[in-house]
N, C-alpha and C. Protein backbone atom coordinates (compact mmCIF):
# COMPACT_ATOMS: atom_id res chain seq x y z
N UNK A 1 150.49 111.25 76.08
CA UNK A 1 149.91 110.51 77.17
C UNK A 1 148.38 110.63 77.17
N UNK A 2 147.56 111.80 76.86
CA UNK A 2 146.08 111.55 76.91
C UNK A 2 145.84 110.97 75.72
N UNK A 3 146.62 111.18 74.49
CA UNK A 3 145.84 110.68 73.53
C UNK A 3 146.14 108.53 73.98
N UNK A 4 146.57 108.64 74.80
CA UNK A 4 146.58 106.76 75.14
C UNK A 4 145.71 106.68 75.82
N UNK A 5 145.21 107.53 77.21
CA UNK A 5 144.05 107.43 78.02
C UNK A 5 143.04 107.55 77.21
N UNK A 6 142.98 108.47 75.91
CA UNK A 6 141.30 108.45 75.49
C UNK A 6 141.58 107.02 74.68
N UNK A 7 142.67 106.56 73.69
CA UNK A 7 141.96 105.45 73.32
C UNK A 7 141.91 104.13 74.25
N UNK A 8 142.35 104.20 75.36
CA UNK A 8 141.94 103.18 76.20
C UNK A 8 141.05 103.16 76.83
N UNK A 9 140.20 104.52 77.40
CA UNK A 9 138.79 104.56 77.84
C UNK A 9 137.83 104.28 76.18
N UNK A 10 138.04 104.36 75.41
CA UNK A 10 137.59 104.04 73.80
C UNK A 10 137.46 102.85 73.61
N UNK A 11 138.73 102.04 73.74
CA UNK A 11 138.82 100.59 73.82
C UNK A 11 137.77 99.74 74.92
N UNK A 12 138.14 99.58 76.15
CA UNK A 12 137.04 100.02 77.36
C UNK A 12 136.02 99.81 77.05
N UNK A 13 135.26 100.99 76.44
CA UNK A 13 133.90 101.18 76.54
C UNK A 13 133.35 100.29 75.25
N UNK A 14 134.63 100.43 74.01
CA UNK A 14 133.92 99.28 72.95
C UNK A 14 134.15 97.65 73.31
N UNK A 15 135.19 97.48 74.14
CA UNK A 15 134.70 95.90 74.99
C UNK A 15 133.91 95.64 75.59
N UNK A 16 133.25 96.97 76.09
CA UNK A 16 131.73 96.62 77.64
C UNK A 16 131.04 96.26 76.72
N UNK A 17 130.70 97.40 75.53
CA UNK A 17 129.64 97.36 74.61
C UNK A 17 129.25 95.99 74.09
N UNK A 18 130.21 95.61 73.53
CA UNK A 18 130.23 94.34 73.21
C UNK A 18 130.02 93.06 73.89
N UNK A 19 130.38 93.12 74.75
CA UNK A 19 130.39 92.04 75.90
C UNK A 19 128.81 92.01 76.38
N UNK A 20 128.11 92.99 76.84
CA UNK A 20 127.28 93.83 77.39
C UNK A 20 125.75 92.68 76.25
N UNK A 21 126.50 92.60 74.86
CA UNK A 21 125.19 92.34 73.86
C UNK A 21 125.35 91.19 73.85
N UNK A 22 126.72 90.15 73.55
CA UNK A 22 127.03 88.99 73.59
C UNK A 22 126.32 88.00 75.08
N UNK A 23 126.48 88.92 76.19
CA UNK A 23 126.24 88.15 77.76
C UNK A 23 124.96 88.32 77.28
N UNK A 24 124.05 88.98 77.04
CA UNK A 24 122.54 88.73 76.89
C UNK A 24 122.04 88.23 76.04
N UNK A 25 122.67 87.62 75.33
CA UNK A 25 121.92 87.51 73.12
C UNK A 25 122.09 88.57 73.24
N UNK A 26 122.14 88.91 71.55
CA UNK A 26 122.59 89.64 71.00
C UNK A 26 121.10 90.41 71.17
N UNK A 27 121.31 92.06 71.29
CA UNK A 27 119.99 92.95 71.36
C UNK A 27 120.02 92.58 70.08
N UNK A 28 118.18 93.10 69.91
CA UNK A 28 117.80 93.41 68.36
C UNK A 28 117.41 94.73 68.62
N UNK A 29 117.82 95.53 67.56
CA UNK A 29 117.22 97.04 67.22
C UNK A 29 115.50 96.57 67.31
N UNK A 30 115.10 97.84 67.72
CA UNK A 30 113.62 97.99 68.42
C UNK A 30 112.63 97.98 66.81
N UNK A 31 112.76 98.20 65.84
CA UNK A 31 112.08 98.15 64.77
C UNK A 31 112.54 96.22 64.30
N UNK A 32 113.52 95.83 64.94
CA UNK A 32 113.33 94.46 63.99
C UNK A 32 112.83 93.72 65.00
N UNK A 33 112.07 93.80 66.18
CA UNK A 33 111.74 93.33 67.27
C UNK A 33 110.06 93.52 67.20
N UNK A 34 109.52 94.63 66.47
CA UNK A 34 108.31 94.73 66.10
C UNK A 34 108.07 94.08 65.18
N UNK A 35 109.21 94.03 64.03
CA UNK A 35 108.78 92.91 62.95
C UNK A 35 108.58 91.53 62.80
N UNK A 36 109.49 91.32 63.98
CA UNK A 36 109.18 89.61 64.19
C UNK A 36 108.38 89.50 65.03
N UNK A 37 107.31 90.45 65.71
CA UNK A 37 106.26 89.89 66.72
C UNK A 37 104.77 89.54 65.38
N UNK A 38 105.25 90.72 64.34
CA UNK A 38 104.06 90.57 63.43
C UNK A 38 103.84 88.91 62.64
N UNK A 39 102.21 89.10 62.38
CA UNK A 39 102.33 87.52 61.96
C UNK A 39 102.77 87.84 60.34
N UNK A 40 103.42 86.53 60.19
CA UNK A 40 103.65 86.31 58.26
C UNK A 40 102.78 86.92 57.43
N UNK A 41 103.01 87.29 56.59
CA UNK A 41 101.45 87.68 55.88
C UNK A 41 100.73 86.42 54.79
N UNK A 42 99.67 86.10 54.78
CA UNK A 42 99.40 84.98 54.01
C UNK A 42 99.76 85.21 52.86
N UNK A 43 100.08 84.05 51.54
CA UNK A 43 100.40 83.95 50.46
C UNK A 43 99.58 83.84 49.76
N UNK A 44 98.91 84.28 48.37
CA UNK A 44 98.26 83.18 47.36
C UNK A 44 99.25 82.66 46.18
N UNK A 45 99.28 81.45 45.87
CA UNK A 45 100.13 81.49 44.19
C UNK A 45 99.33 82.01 43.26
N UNK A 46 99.81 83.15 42.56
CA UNK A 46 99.09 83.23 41.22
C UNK A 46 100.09 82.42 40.06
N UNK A 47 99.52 82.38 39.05
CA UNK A 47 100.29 81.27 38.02
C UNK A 47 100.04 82.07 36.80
N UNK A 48 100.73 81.38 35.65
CA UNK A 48 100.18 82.10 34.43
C UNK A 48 101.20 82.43 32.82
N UNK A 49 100.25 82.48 32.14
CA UNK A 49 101.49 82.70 30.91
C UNK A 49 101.22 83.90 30.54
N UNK A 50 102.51 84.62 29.97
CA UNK A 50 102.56 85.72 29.40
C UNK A 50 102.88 85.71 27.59
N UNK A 51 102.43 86.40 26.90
CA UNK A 51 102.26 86.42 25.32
C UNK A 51 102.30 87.27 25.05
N UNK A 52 102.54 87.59 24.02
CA UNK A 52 102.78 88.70 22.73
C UNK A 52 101.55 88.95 22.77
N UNK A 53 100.76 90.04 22.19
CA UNK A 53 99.31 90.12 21.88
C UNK A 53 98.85 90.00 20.29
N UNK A 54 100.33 90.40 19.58
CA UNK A 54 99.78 89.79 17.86
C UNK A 54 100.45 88.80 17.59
N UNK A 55 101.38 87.92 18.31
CA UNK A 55 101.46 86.53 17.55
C UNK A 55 100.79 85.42 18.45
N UNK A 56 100.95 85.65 20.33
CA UNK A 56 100.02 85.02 20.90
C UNK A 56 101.50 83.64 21.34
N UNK A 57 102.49 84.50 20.78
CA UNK A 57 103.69 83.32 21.12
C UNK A 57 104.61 84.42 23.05
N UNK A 58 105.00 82.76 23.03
CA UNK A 58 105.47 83.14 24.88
C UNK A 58 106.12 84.34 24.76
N UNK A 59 106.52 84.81 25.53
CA UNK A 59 107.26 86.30 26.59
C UNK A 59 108.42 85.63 27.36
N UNK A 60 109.24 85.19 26.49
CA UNK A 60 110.85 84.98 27.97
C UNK A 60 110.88 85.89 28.33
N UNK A 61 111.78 85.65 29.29
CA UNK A 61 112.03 86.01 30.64
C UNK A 61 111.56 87.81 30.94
N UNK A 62 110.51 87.52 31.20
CA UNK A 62 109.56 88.60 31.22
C UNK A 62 109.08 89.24 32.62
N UNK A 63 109.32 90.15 33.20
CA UNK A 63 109.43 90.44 34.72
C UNK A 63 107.81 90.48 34.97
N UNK A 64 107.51 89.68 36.25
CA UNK A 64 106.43 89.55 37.27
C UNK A 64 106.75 90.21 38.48
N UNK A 65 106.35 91.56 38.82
CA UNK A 65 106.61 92.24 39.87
C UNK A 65 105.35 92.51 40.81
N UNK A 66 105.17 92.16 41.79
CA UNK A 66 103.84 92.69 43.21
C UNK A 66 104.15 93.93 43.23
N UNK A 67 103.29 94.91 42.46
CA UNK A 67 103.48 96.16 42.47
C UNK A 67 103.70 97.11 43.97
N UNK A 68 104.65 98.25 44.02
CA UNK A 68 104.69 98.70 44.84
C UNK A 68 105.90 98.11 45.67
N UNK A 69 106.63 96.88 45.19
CA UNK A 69 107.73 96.01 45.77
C UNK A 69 108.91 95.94 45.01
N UNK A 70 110.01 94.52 45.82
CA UNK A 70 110.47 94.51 44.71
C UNK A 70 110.75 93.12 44.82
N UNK A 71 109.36 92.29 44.91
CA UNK A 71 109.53 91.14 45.15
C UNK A 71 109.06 90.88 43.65
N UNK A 72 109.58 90.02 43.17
CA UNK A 72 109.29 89.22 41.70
C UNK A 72 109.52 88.14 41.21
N UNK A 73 109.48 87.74 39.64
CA UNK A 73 109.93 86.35 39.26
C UNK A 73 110.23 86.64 37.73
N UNK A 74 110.24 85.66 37.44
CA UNK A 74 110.47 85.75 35.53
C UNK A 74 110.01 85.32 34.89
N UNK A 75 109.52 85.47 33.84
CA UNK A 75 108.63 84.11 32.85
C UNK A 75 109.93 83.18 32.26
N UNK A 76 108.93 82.07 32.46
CA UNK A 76 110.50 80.81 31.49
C UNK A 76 110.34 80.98 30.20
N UNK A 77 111.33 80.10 29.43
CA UNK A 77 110.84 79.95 27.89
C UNK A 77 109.69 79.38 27.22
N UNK A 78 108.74 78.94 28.11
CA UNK A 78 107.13 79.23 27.49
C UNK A 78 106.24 80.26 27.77
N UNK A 79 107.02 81.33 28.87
CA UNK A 79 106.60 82.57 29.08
C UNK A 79 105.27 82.09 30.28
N UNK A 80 105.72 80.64 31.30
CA UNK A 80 104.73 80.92 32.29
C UNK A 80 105.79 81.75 33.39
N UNK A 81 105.03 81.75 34.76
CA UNK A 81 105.66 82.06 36.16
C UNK A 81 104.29 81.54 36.74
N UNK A 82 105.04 81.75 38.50
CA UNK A 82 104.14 81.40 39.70
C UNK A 82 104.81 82.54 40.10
N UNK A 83 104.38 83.12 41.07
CA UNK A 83 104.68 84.51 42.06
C UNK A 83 103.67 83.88 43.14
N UNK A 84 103.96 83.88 44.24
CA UNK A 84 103.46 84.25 45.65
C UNK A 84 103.75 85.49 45.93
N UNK A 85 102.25 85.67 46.14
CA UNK A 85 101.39 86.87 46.68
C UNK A 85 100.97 87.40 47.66
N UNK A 86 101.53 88.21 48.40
CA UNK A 86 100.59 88.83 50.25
C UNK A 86 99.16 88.66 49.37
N UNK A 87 98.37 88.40 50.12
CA UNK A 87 96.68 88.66 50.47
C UNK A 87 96.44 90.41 50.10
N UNK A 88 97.35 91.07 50.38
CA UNK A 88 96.92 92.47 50.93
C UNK A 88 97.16 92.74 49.63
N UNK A 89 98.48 92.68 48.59
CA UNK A 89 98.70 93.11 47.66
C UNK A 89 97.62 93.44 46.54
N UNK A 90 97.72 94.50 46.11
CA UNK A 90 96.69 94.82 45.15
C UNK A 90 96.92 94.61 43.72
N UNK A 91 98.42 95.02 43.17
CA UNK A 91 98.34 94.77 41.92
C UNK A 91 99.74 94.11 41.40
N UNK A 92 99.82 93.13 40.01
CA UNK A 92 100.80 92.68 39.91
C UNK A 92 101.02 93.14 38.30
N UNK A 93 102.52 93.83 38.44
CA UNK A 93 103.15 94.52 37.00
C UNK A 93 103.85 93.32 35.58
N UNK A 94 103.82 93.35 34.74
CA UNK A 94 104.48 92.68 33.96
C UNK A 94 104.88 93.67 32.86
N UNK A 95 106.20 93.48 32.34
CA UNK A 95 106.97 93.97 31.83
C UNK A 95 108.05 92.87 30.98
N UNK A 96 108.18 93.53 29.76
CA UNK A 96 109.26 93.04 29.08
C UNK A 96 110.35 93.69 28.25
N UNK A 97 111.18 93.22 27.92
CA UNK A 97 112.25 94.38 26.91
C UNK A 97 111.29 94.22 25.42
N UNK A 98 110.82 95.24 25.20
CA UNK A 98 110.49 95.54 23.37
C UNK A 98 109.06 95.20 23.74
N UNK A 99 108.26 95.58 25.02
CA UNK A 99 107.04 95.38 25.83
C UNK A 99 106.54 96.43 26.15
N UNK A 100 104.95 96.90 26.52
CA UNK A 100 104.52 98.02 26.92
C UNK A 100 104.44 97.05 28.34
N UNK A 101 104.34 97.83 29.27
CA UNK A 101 104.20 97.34 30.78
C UNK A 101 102.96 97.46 30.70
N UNK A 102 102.66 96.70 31.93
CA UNK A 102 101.03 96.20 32.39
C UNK A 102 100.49 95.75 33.81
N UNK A 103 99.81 96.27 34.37
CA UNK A 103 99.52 96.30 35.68
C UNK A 103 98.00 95.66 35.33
N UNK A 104 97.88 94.41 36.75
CA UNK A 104 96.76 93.38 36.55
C UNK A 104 96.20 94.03 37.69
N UNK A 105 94.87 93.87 38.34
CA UNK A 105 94.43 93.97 39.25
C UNK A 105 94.39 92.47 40.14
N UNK A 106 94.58 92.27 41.04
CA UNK A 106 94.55 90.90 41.74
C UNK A 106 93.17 90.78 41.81
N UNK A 107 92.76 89.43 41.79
CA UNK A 107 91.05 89.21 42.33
C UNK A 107 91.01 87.86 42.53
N UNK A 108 89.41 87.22 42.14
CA UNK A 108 89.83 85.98 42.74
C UNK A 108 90.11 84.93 41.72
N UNK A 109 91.23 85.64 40.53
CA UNK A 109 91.76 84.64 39.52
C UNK A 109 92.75 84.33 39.70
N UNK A 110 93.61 83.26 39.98
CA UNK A 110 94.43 82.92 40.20
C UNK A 110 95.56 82.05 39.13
N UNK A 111 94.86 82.08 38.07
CA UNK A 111 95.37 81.70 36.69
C UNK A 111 95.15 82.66 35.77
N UNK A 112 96.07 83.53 35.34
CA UNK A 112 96.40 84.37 34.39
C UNK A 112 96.72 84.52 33.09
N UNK A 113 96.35 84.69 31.80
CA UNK A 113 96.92 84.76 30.33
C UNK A 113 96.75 86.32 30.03
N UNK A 114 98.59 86.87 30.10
CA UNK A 114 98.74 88.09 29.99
C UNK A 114 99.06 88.60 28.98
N UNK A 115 98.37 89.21 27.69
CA UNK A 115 99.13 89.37 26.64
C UNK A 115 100.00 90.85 26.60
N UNK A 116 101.16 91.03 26.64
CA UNK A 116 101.78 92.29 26.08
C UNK A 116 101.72 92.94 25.01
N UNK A 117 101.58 93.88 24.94
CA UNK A 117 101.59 94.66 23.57
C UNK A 117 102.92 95.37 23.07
N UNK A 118 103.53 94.92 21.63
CA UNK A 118 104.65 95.08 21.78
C UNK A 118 105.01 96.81 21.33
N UNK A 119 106.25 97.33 21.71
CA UNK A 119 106.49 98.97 21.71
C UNK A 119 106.20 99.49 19.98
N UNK A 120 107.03 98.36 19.43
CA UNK A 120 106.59 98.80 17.66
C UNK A 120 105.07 99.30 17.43
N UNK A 121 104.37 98.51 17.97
CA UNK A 121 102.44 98.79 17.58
C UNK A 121 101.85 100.23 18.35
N UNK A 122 102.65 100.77 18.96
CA UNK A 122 102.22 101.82 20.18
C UNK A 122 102.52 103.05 19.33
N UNK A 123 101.33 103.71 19.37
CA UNK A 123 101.08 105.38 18.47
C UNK A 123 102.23 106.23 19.06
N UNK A 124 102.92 106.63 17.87
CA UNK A 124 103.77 107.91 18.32
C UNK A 124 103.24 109.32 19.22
């Protein structure tokens, strides 16, 4: 017999609960309520091709990452991308398989030619 009273005061209290968020809109947790008061952050497009550095031929699908994130894109089969950029962001990574990685500094270039250097050429 109590174990029916506790799950019916259980039941109970998870129908108020519920009811309680539904009759008002739904609450938002207090951290996603600060995030949507903040404004968007502005974008820039950066653009750009990525290359080999000794044949000077494209980089498929070659990762474009806003460093510090894990927002990104890919190079196509001529090895360009576009990435939109926060304003605030400082640096953008490129990486490939059989690639040394490479971190750009953002500035006010907005068209990029990134050459990779491939892992074979890199001193033991």
């Amino acid at each position: 017999m109590k174990i029916k009273i506790i799950l019916t005061v259980f039941y109970i209290s998870f129908v108020f609960t519920s009811y309680s968020q539904t009759s008002q809109g739904k609450e938002i947790p207090q951290n996603q309520t600060q995030e949507a008061q903040k404004k968007p952050a502005k974008t820039v497009e950066v653009k750009g091709i990525v290359v080999d550095s000794e044949t000077d031929k494209p980089v498929q699908m070659g990762f474009v990452m806003i460093s510090g994130t894990t927002t990104g894109t890919l190079t196509d089969q001529q090895g360009n991308f576009i990435i939109y950029v926060p304003e605030t962001a400082k640096q953008i990574v490129f990486s490939a398989n059989g690639y040394k990685s490479q971190k750009v500094e953002i500035d006010s270039k907005k068209e990029l030619k990134i050459k990779l250097v491939p892992n074979s050429t890199l001193p033991n």
